[in-house]
Protein backbone atom coordinates (compact mmCIF):
# COMPACT_ATOMS: atom_id res chain seq x y z
CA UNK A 1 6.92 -19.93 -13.96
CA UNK A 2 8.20 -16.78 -14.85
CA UNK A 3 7.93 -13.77 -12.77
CA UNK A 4 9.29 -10.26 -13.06
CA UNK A 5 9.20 -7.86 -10.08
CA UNK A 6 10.12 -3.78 -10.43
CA UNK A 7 10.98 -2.15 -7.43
CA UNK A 8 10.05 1.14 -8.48
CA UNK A 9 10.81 2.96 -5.17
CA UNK A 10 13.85 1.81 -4.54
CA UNK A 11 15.19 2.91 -8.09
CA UNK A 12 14.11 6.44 -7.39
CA UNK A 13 15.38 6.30 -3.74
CA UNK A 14 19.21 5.43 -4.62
CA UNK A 15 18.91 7.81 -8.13
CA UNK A 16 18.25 10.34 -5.72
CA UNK A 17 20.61 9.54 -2.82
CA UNK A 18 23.53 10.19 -5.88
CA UNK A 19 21.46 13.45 -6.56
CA UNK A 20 21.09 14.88 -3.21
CA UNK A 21 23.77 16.49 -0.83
CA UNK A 22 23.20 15.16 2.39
CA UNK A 23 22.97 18.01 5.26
CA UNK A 24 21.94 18.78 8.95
CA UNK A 25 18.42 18.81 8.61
CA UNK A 26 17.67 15.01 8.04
CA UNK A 27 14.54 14.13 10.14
CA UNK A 28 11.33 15.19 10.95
CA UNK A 29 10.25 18.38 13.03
CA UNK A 30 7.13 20.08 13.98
CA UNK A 31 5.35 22.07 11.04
CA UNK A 32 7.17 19.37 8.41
CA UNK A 33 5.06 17.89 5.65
CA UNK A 34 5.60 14.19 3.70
CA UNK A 35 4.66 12.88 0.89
CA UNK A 36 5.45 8.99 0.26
CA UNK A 37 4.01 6.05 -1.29
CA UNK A 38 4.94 2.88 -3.22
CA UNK A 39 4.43 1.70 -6.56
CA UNK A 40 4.22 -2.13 -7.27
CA UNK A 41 4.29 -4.28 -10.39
CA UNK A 42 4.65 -8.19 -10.92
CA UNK A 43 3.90 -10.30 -13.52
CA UNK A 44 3.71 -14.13 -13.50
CA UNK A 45 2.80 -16.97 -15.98
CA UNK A 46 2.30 -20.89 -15.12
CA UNK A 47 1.86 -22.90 -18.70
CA UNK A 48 -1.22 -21.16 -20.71
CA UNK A 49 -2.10 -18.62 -17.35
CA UNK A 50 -1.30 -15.35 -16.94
CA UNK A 51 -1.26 -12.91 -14.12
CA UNK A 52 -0.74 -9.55 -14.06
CA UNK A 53 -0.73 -7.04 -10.71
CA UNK A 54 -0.07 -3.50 -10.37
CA UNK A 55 -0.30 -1.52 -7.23
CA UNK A 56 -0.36 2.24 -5.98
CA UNK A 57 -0.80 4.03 -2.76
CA UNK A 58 0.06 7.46 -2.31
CA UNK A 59 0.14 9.09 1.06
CA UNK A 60 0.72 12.97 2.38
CA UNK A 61 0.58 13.90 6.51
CA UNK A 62 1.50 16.54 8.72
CA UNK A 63 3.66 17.16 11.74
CA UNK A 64 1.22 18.80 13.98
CA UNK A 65 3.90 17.91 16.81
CA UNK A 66 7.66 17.06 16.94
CA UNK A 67 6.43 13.28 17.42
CA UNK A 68 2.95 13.07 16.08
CA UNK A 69 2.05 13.36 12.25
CA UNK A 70 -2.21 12.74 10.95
CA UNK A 71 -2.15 12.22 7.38
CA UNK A 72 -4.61 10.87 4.51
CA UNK A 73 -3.65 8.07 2.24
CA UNK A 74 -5.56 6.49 -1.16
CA UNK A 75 -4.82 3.19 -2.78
CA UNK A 76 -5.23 1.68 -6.13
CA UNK A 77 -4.97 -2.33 -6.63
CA UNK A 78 -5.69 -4.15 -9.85
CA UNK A 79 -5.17 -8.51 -10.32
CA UNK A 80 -5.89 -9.56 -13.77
CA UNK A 81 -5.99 -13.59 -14.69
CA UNK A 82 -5.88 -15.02 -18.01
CA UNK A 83 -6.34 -18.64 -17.56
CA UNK A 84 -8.84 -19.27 -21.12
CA UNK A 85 -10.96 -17.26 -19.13
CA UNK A 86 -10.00 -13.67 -17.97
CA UNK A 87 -10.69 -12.36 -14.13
CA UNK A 88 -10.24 -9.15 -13.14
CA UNK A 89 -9.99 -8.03 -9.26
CA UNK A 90 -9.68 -3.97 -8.30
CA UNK A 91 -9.46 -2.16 -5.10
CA UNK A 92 -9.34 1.78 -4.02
CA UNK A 93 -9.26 2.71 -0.77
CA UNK A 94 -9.66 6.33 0.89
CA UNK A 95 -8.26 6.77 4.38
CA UNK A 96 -6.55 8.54 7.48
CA UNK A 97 -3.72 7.64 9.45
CA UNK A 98 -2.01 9.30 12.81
CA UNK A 99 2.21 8.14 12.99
CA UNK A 100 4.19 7.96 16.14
CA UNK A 101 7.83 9.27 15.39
CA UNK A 102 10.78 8.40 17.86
CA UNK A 103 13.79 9.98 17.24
CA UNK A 104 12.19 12.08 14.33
CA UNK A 105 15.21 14.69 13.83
CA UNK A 106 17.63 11.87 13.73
CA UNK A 107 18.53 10.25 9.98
CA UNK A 108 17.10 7.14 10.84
CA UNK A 109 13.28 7.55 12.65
CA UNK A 110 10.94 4.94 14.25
CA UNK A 111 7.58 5.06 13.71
CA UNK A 112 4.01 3.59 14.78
CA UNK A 113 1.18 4.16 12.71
CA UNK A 114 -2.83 3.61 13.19
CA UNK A 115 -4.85 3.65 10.18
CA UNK A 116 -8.44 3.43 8.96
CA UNK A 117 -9.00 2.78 5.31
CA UNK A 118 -12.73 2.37 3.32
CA UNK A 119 -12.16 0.41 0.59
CA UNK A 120 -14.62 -0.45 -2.67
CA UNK A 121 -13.51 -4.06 -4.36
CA UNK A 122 -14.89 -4.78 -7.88
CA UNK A 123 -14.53 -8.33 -9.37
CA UNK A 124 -15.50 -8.92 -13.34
CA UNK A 125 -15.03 -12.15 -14.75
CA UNK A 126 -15.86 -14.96 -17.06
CA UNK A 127 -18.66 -18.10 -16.71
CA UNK A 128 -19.10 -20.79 -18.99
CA UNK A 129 -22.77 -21.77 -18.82
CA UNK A 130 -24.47 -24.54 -21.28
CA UNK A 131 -21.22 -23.14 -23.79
CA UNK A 132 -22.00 -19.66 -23.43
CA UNK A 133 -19.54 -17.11 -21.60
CA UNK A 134 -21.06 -15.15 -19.49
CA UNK A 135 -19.20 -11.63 -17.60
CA UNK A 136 -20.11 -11.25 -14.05
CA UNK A 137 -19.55 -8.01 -12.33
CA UNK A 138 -19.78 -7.84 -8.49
CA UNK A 139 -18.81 -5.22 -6.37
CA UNK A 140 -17.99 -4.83 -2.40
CA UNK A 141 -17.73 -1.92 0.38
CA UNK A 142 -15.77 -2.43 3.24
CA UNK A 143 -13.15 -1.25 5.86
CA UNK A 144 -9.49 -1.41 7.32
CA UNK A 145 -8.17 -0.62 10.53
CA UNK A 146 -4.13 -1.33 10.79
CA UNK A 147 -1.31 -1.36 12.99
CA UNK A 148 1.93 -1.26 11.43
CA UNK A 149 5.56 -0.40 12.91
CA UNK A 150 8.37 1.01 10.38
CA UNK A 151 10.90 3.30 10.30
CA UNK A 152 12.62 6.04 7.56
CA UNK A 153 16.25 5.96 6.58
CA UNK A 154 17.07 9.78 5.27
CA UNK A 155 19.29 8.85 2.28
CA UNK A 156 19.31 13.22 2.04
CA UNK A 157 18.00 16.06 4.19
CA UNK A 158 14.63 15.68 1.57
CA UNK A 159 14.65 11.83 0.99
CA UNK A 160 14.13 9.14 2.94
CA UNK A 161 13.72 5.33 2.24
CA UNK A 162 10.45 4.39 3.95
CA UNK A 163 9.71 0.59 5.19
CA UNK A 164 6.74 -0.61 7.13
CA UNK A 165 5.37 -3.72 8.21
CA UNK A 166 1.24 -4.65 8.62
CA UNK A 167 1.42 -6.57 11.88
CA UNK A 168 -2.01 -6.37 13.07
CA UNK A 169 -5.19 -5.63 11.41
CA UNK A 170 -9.07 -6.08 11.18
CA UNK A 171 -11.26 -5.43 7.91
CA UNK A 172 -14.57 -5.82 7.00
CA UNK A 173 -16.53 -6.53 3.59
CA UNK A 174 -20.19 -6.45 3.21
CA UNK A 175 -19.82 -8.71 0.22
CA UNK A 176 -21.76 -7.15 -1.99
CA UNK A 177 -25.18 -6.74 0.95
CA UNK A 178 -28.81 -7.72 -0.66
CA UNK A 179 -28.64 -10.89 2.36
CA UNK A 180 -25.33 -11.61 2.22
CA UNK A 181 -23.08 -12.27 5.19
CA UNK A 182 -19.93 -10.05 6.10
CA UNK A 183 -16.90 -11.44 5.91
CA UNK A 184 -15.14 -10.16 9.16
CA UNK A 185 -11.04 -10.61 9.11
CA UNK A 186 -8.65 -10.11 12.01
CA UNK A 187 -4.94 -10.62 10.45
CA UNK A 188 -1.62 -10.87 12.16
CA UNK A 189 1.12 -11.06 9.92
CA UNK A 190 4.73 -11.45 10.41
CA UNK A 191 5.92 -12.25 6.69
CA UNK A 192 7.23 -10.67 3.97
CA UNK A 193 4.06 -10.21 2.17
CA UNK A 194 3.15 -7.71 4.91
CA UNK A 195 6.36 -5.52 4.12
CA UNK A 196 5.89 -2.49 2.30
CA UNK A 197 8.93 -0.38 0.81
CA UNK A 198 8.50 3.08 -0.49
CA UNK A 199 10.07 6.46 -0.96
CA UNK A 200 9.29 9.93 1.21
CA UNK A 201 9.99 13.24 0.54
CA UNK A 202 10.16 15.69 3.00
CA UNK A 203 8.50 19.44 2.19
């Protein structure tokens, strides 16, 4: 199996570390405003399947205190399978989020963020039925609410390297209603699947 990861945010974090003198200002401060985000990209094939993933999710907040920052945050996730039948799995999200800065005017700051996402998840794919193929298109509503620690590394006084990690979370997806049951999730993870890396710049 061959796989191929891009780290896109980490590229543009160290091409502008090189770029950037670094000065007194590193850190956060009341009135401040972020922008940050992460992109992802993966690709992976096993014999005659394919998948393909690609992942974005933008994020801007304010510092409406020394400590405190409320923000809003989108996401875009696609998962495409090509097995001799093609899948195809997207999710946006539209959300808020309120951070918890410790040390904020320091170049490394700790962080504690509560968010609430809703999030729309379309699935189209292929069934074979008495030889004919068939495309089935369903679609989802649902909601997030996470807990997740992290911290910034200021790599400039603009730049920072941004990691976080989704501890603890619940979500909920109608599944589509018309009778359907919800499917109700409450997730705890400690792995690296629930690490996110991205990049923040600092207005």
């Amino acid at each position: 199996m061959k796989k191929i990861i891009l780290s896109v945010a980490a590229i543009f974090a160290f091409g502008f570390a090189n770029a950037q003198d670094k000065a007194a200002s590193e850190g956060f401060a009341k009135g401040d405003v972020f922008i940050s985000g992460s992109v992802g990209i993966s690709s992976s094939k096993t014999g005659d399947s394919k998948e393909n993933n690609l992942s974005f999710s933008p994020r801007a907040a304010y510092f409406v205190d020394d400590n405190i920052a409320l923000g809003l945050a989108i996401g875009y996730e696609t998962q495409k399978i090509d097995d001799g039948a093609s899948a195809t799995n997207t999710q946006t999200s539209f959300g808020a989020f309120g951070r918890y800065y410790v040390t904020p005017s320091s170049k490394f700051s700790l962080f504690a963020q509560l968010g609430v996402d809703i999030t729309s998840n379309n699935s189209e794919f292929e069934v074979e039925l008495d030889g004919t193929v068939n495309a089935v298109d369903t679609e989802s509503k649902g909601f997030n609410i996470g807990f997740a620690p992290g911290f910034h590394y200021f790599v400039s006084d603009k730049f920072a390297l941004e990691t976080s990690i989704g501890v603890l979370g619940y979500s909920s997806d109608d599944n589509g209603g018309n009778g359907v049951d919800k499917t109700n999730t409450f997730d705890l993870g400690l792995d690296f699947s629930n690490v996110m890396f991205g990049l923040t710049y600092k207005f």
